[in-house]
C-alpha atoms as a PDB file:
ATOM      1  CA  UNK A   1       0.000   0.000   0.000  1.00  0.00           C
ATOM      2  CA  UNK A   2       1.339   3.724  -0.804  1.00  0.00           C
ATOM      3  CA  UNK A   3       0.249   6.650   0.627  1.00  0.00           C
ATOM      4  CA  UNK A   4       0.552  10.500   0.780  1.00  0.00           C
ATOM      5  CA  UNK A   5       1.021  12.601   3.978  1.00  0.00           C
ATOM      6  CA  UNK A   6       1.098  16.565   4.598  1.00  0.00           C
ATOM      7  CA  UNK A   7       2.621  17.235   7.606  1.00  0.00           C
ATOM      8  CA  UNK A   8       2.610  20.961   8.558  1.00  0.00           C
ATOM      9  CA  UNK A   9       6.005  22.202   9.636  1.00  0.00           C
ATOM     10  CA  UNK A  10       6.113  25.008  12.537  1.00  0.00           C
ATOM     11  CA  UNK A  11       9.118  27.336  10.732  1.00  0.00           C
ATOM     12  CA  UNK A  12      10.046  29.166  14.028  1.00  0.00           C
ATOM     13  CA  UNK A  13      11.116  25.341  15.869  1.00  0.00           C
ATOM     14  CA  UNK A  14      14.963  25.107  16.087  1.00  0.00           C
ATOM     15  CA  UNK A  15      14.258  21.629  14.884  1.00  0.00           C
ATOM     16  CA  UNK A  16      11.811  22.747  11.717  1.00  0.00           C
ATOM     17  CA  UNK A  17      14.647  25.740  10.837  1.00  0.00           C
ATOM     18  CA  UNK A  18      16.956  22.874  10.422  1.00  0.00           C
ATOM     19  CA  UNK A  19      14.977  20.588   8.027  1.00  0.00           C
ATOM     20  CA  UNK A  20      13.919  23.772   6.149  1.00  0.00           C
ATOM     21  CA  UNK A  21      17.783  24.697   5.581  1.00  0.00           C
ATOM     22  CA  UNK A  22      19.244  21.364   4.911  1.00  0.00           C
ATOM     23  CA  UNK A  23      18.043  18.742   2.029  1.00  0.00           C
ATOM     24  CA  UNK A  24      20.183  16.076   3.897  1.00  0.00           C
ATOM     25  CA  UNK A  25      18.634  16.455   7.181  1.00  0.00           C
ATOM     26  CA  UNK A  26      15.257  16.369   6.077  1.00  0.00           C
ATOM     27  CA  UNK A  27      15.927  13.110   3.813  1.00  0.00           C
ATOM     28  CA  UNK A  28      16.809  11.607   7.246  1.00  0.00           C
ATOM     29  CA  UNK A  29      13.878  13.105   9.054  1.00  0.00           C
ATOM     30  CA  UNK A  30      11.672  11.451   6.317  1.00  0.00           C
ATOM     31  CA  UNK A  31      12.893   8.321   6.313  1.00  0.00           C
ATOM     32  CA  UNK A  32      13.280   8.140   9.990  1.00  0.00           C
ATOM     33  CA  UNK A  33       9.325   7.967   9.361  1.00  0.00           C
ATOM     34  CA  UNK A  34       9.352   4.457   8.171  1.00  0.00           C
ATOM     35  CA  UNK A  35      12.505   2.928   9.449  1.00  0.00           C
ATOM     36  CA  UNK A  36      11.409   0.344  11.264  1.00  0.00           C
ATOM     37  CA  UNK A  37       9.167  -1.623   7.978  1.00  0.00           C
ATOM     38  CA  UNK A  38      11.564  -3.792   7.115  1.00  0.00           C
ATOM     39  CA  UNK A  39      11.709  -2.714   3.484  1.00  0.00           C
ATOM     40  CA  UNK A  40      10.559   1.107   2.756  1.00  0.00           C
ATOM     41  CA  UNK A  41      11.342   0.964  -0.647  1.00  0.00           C
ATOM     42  CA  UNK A  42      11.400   4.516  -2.708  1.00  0.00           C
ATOM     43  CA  UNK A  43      10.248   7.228  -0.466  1.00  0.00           C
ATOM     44  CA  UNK A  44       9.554  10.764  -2.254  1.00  0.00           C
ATOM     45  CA  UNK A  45       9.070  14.324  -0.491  1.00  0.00           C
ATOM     46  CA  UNK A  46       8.764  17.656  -1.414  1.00  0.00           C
ATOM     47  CA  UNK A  47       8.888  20.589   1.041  1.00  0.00           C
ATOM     48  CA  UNK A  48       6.465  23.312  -0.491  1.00  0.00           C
ATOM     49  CA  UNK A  49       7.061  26.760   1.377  1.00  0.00           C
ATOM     50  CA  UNK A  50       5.725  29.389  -0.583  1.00  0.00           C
ATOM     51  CA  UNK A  51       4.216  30.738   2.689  1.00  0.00           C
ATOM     52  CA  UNK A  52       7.694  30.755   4.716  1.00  0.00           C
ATOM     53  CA  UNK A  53       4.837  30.780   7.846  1.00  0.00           C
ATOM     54  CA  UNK A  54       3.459  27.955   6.806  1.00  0.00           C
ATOM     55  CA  UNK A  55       5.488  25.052   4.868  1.00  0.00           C
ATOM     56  CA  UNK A  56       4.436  21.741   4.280  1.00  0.00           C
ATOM     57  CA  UNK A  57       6.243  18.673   3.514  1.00  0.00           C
ATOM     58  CA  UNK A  58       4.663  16.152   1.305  1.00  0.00           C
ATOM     59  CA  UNK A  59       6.045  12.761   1.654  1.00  0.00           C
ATOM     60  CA  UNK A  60       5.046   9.614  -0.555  1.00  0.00           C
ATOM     61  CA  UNK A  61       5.235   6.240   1.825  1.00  0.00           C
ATOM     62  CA  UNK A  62       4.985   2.941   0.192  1.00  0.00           C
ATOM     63  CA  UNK A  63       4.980   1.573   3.999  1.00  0.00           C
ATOM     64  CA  UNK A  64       2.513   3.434   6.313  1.00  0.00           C
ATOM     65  CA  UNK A  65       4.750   6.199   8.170  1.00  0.00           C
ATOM     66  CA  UNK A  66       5.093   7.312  11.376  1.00  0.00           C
ATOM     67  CA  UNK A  67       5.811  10.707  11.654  1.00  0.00           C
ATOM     68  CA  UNK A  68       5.451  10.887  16.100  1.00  0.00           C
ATOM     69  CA  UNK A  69       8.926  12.071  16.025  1.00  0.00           C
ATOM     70  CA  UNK A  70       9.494  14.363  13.067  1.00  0.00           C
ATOM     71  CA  UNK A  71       6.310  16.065  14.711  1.00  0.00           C
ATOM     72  CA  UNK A  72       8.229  16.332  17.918  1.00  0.00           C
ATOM     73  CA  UNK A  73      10.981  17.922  16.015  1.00  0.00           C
ATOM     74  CA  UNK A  74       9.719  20.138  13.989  1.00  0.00           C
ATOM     75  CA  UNK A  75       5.841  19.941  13.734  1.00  0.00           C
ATOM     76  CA  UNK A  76       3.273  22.035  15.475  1.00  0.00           C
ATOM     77  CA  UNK A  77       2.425  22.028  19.638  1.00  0.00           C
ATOM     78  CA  UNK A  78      -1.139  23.276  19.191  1.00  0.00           C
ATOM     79  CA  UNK A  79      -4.050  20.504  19.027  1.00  0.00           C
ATOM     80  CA  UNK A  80      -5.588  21.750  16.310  1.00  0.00           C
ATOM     81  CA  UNK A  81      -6.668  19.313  13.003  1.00  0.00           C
ATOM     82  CA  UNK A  82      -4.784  21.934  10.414  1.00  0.00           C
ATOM     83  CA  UNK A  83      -1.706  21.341  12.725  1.00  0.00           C
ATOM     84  CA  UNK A  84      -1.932  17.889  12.624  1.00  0.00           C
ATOM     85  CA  UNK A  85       0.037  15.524   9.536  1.00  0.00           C
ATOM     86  CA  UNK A  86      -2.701  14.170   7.020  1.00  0.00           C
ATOM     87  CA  UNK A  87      -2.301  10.572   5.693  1.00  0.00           C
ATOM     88  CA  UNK A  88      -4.110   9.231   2.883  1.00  0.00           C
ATOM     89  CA  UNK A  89      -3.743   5.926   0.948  1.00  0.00           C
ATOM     90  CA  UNK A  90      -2.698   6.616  -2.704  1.00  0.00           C
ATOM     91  CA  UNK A  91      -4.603   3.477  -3.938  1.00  0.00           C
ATOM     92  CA  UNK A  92      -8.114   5.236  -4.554  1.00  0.00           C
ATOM     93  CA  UNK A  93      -6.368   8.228  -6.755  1.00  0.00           C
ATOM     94  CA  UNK A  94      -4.814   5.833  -8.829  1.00  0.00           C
ATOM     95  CA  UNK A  95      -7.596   3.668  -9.839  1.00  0.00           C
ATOM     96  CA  UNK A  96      -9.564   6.762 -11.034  1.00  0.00           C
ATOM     97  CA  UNK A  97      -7.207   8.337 -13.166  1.00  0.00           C
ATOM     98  CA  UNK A  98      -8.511   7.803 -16.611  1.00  0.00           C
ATOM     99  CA  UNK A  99      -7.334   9.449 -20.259  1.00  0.00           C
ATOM    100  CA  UNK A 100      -8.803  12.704 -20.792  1.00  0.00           C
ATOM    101  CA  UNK A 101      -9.033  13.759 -17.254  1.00  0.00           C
ATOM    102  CA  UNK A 102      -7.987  17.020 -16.294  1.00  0.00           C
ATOM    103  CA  UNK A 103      -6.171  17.862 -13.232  1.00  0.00           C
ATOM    104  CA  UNK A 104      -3.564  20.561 -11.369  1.00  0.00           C
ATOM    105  CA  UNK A 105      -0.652  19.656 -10.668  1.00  0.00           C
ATOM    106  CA  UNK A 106       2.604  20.437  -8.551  1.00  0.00           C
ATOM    107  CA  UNK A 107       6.088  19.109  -8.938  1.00  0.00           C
ATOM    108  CA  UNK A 108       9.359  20.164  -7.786  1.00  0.00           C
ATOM    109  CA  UNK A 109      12.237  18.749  -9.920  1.00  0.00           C
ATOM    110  CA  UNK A 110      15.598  19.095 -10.596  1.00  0.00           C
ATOM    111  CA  UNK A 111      15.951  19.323 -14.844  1.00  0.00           C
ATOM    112  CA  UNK A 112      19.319  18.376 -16.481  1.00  0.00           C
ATOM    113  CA  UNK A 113      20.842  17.255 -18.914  1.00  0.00           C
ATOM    114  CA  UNK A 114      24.117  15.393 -20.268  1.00  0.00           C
ATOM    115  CA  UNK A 115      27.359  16.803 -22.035  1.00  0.00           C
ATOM    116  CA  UNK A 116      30.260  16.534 -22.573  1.00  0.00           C
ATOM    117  CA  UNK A 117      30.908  20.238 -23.508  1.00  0.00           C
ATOM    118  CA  UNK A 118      33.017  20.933 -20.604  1.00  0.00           C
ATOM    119  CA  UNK A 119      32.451  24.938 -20.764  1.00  0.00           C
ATOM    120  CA  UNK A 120      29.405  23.926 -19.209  1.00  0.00           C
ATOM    121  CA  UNK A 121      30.592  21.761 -16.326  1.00  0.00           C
ATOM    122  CA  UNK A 122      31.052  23.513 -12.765  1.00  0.00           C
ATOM    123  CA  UNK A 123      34.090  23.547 -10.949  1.00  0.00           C
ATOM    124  CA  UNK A 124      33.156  20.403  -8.768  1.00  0.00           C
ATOM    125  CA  UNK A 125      33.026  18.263 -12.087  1.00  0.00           C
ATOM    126  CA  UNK A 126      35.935  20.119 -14.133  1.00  0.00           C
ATOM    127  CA  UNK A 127      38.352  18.779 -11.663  1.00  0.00           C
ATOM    128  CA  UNK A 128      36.499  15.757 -11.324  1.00  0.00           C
ATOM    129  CA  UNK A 129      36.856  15.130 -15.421  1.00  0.00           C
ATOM    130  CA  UNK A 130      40.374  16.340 -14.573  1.00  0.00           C
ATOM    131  CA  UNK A 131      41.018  13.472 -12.151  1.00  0.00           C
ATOM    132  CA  UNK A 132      39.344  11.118 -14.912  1.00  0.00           C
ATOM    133  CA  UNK A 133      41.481  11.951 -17.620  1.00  0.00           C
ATOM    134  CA  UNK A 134      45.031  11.546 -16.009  1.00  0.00           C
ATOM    135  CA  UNK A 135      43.553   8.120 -15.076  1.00  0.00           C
ATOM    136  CA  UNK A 136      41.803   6.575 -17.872  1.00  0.00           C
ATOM    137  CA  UNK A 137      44.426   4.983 -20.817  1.00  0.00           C
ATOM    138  CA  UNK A 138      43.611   5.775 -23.222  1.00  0.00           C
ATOM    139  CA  UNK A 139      41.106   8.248 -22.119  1.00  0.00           C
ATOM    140  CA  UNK A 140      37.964   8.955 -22.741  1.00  0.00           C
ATOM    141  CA  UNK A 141      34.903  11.210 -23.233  1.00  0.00           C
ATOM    142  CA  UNK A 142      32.790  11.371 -20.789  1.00  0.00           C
ATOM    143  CA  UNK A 143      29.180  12.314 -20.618  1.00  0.00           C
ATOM    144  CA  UNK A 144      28.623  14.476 -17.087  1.00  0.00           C
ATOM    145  CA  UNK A 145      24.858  15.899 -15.742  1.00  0.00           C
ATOM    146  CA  UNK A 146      24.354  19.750 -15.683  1.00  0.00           C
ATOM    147  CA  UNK A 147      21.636  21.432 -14.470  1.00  0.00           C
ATOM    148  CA  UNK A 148      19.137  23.425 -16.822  1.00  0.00           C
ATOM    149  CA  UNK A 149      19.469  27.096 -15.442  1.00  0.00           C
ATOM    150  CA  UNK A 150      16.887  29.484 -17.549  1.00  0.00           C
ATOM    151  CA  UNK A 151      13.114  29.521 -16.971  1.00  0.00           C
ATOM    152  CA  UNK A 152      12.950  28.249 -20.902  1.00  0.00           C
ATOM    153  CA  UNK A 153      15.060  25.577 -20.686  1.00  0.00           C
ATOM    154  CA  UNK A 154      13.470  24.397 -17.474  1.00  0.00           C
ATOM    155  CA  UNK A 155       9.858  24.518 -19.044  1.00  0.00           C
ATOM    156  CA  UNK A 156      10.820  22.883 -22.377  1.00  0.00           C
ATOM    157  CA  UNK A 157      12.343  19.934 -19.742  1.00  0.00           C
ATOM    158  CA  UNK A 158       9.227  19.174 -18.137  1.00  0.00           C
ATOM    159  CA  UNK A 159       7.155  19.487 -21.351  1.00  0.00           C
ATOM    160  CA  UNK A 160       9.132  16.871 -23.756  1.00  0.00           C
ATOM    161  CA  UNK A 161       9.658  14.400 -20.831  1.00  0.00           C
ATOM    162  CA  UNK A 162       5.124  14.762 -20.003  1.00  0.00           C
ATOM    163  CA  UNK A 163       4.208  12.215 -22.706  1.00  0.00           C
ATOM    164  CA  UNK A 164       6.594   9.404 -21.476  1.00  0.00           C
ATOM    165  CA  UNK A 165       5.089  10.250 -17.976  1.00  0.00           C
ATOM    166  CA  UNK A 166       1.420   9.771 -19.271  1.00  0.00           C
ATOM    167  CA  UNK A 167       0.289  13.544 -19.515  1.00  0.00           C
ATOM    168  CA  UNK A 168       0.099  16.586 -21.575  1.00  0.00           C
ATOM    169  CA  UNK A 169      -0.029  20.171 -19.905  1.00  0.00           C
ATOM    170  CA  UNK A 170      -3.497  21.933 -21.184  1.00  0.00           C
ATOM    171  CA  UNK A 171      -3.467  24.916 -23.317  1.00  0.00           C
ATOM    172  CA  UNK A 172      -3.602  28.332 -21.626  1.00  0.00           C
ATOM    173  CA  UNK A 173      -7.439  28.982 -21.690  1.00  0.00           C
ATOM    174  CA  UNK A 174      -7.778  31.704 -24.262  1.00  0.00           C
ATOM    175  CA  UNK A 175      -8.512  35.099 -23.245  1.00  0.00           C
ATOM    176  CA  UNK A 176      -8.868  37.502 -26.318  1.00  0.00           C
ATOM    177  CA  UNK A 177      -7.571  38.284 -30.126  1.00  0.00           C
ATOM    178  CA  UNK A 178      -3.932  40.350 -30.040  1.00  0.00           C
ATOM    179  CA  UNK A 179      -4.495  43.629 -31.137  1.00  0.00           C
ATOM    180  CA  UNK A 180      -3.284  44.403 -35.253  1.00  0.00           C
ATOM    181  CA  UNK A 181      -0.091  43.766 -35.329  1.00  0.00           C
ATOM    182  CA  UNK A 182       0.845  42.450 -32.417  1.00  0.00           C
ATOM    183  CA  UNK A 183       1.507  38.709 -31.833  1.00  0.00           C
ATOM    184  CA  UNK A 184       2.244  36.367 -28.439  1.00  0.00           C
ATOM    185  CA  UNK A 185       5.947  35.940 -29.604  1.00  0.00           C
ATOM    186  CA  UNK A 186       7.428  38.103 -32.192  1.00  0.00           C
ATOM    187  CA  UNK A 187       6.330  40.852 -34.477  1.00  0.00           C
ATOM    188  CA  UNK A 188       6.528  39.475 -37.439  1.00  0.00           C
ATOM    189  CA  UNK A 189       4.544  36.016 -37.561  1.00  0.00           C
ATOM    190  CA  UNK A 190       1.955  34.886 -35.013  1.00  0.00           C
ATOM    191  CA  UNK A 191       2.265  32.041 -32.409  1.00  0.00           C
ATOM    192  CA  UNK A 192       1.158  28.618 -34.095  1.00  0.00           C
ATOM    193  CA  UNK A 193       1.220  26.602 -31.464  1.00  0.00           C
ATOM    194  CA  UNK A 194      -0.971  26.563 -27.959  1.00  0.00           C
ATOM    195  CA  UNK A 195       0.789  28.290 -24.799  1.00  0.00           C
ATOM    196  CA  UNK A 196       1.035  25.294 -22.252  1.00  0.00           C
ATOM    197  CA  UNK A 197      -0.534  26.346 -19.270  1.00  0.00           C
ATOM    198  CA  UNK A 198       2.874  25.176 -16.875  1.00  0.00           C
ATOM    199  CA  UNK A 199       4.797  27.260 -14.910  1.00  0.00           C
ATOM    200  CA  UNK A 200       7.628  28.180 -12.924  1.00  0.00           C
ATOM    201  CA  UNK A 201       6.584  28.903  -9.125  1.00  0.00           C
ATOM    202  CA  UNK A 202      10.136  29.023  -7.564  1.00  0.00           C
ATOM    203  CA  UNK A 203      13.571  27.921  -8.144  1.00  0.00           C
ATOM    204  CA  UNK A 204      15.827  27.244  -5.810  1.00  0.00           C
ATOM    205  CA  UNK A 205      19.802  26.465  -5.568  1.00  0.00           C
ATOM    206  CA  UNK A 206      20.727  23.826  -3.050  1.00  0.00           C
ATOM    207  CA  UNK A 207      24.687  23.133  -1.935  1.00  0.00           C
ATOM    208  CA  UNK A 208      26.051  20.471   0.384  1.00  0.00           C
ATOM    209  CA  UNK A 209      28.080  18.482   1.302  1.00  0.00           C
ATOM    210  CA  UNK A 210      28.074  14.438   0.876  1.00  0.00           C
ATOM    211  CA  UNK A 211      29.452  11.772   2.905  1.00  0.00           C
ATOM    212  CA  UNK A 212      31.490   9.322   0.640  1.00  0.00           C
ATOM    213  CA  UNK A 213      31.659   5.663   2.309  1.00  0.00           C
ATOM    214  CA  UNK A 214      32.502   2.323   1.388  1.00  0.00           C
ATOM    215  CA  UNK A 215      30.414  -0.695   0.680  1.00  0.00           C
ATOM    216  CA  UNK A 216      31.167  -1.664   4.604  1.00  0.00           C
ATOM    217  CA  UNK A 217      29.993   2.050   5.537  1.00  0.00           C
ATOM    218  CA  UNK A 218      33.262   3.361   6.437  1.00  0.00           C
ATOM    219  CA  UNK A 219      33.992   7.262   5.909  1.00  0.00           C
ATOM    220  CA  UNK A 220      36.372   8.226   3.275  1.00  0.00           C
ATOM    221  CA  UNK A 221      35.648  11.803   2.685  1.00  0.00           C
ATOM    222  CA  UNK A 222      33.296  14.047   1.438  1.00  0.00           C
ATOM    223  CA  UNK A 223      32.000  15.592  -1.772  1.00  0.00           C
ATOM    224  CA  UNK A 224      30.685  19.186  -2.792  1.00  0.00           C
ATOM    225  CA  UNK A 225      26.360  18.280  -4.354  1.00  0.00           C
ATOM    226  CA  UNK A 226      25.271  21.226  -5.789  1.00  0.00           C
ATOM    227  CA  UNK A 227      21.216  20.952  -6.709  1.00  0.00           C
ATOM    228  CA  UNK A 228      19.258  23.463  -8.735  1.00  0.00           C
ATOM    229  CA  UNK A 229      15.516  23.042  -8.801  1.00  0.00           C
ATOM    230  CA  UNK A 230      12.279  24.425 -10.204  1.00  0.00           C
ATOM    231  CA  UNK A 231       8.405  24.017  -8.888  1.00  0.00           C
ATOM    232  CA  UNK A 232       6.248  23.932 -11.733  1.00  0.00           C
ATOM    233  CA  UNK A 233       2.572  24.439 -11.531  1.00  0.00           C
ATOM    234  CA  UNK A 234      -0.367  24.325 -13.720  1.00  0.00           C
ATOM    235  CA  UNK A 235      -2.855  22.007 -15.705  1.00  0.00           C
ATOM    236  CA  UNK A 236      -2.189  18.999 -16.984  1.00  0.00           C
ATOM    237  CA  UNK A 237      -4.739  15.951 -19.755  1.00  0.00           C
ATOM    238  CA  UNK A 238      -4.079  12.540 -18.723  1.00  0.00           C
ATOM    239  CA  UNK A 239      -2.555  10.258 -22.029  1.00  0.00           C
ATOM    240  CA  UNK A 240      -1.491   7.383 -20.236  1.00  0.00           C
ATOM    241  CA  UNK A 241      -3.072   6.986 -17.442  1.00  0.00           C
ATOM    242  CA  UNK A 242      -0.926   3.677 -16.323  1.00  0.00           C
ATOM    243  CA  UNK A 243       2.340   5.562 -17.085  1.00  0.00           C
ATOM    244  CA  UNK A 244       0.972   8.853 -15.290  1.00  0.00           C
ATOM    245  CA  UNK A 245       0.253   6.204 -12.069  1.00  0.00           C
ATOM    246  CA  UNK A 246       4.012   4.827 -12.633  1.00  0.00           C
ATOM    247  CA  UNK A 247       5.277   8.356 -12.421  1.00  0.00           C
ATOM    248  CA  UNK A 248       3.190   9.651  -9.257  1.00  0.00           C
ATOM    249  CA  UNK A 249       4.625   6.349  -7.628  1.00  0.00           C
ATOM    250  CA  UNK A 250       8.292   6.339  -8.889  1.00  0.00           C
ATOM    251  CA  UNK A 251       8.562  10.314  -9.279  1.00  0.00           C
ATOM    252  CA  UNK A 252      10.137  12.106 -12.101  1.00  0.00           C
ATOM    253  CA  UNK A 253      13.820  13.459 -12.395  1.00  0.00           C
ATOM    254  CA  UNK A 254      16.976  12.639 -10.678  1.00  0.00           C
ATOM    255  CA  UNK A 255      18.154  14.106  -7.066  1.00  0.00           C
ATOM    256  CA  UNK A 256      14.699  12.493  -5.395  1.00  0.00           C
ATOM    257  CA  UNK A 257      16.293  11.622  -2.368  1.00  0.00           C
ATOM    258  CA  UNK A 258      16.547  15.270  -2.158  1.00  0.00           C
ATOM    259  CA  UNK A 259      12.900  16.722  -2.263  1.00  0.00           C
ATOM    260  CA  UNK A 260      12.915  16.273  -6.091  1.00  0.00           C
ATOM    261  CA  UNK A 261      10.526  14.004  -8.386  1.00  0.00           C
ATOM    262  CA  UNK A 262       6.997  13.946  -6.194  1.00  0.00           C
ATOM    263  CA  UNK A 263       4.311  14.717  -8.471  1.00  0.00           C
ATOM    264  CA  UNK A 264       0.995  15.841  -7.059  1.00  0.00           C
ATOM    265  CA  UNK A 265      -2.205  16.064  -8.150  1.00  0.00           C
ATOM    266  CA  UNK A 266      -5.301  18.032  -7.053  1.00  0.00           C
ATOM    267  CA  UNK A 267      -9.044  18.743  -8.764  1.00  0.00           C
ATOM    268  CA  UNK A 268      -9.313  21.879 -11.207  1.00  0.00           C
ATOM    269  CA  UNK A 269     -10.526  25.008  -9.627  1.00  0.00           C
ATOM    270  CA  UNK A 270     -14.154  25.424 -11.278  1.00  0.00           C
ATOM    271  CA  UNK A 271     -13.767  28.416 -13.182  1.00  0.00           C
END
């Protein structure tokens, strides 16, 4: 069984200021939630705080969690129910979604790409390539993962990779004519395709620090992680709707472990 919890973080908690600040710590927290099943499998969050007063950490459980002591931590004193973590099983979502359906969405991901064109690589993996080319014979090219870094590049990311994940965003409802002359894009030819109604609610810039072990779990050092992200909001049709269920389970993206990949759904506002 899966489910989805909201648990309502109390930012002014020494112990909530902490998870807020540090990806690491509140991977930990999160999984602290379920450590005692025996096998938690993939566990997804994603820390929304558009209200810095109010943040909220959703968390996708395939074992039912426990979240007594990340409450204790950083979690609300009052007893009051909006203060309280929600849990829902995921199982009744998923056996409704059918094609066509319309739906909001929210997802927090971190889009990349590979290259090899090392003007693009940060410092961490220039010396890193570095290291890898005095020690390969003969040596060789190497692909590495950058981060998309422009609003464009991060929308066009998300929109390529929706039909593999069993969705298409919705057009932008259409509001009125240009006036003469003036066009969505450019002044010289109008737009010919539909605006997708997606976008960009924050982005964010995460950097830490990584514990390197062995397979035994012994410390050998450390290594720079440097994450950038983007929330995207809007409207999405469901395609696919067994892909779309594989991708609200599994999430979307790389970093998840890091509040990256949990796709959300929610009911259209009636307009």
């Amino acid at each position: 069984m899966t489910y989805l919890s909201r648990i309502p973080l109390a930012p002014l908690r020494a112990g909530a200021r902490k998870l807020l600040g540090s990806p690491q710590a509140m991977h930990a927290a999160v999984l602290g939630a379920v450590a005692y099943h025996p096998e938690p499998s993939r566990t997804l969050w994603r820390l929304d705080a558009d209200n810095p007063h109010r943040p909220y950490l959703y968390v996708l459980t395939h074992p039912q969690p426990d979240w007594t002591a990340l409450v204790e931590q950083a979690g609300w004193a009052v007893d009051h129910a909006h203060a309280k973590p929600a849990v829902a099983a995921y199982k009744p979502l998923l056996a409704r979604l059918q094609e066509g359906q319309h739906y909001a969405f929210r997802l927090t991901a971190s889009p990349v790409m590979s290259t090899q064109r090392t003007e693009l690589l940060n410092p961490t993996q220039t010396a890193r390539q570095e290291v890898n080319r005095r020690s390969d014979t003969p040596p060789r090219r190497r692909s590495f993962r950058v981060s998309h870094r422009t609003t464009d590049a991060q929308l066009a990311w998300l929109t390529t990779r929706a039909p593999k994940h069993g969705f298409e965003p919705l057009p932008l409802p259409h509001t009125a004519d240009p006036a003469p002359g003036i066009f969505p894009f450019t002044d010289t030819e109008p737009a010919t395709a539909p605006i997708p109604d997606v976008r960009i609610a924050r982005q964010d810039k995460h950097v830490f620090h990584k514990n390197l072990t062995t397979e035994t779990g012994v410390k050998t050092g450390t290594t720079k992680v440097t994450i950038d992200t983007a929330t995207y909001e809007g409207h999405l049709r469901v395609t696919d709707p067994v892909a779309l269920a594989r991708a609200l389970i599994t999430g979307i993206g790389h970093s998840k472990a890091y509040g990256c990949g949990l796709l959300t759904l929610a009911p259209p506002a009636t307009q």
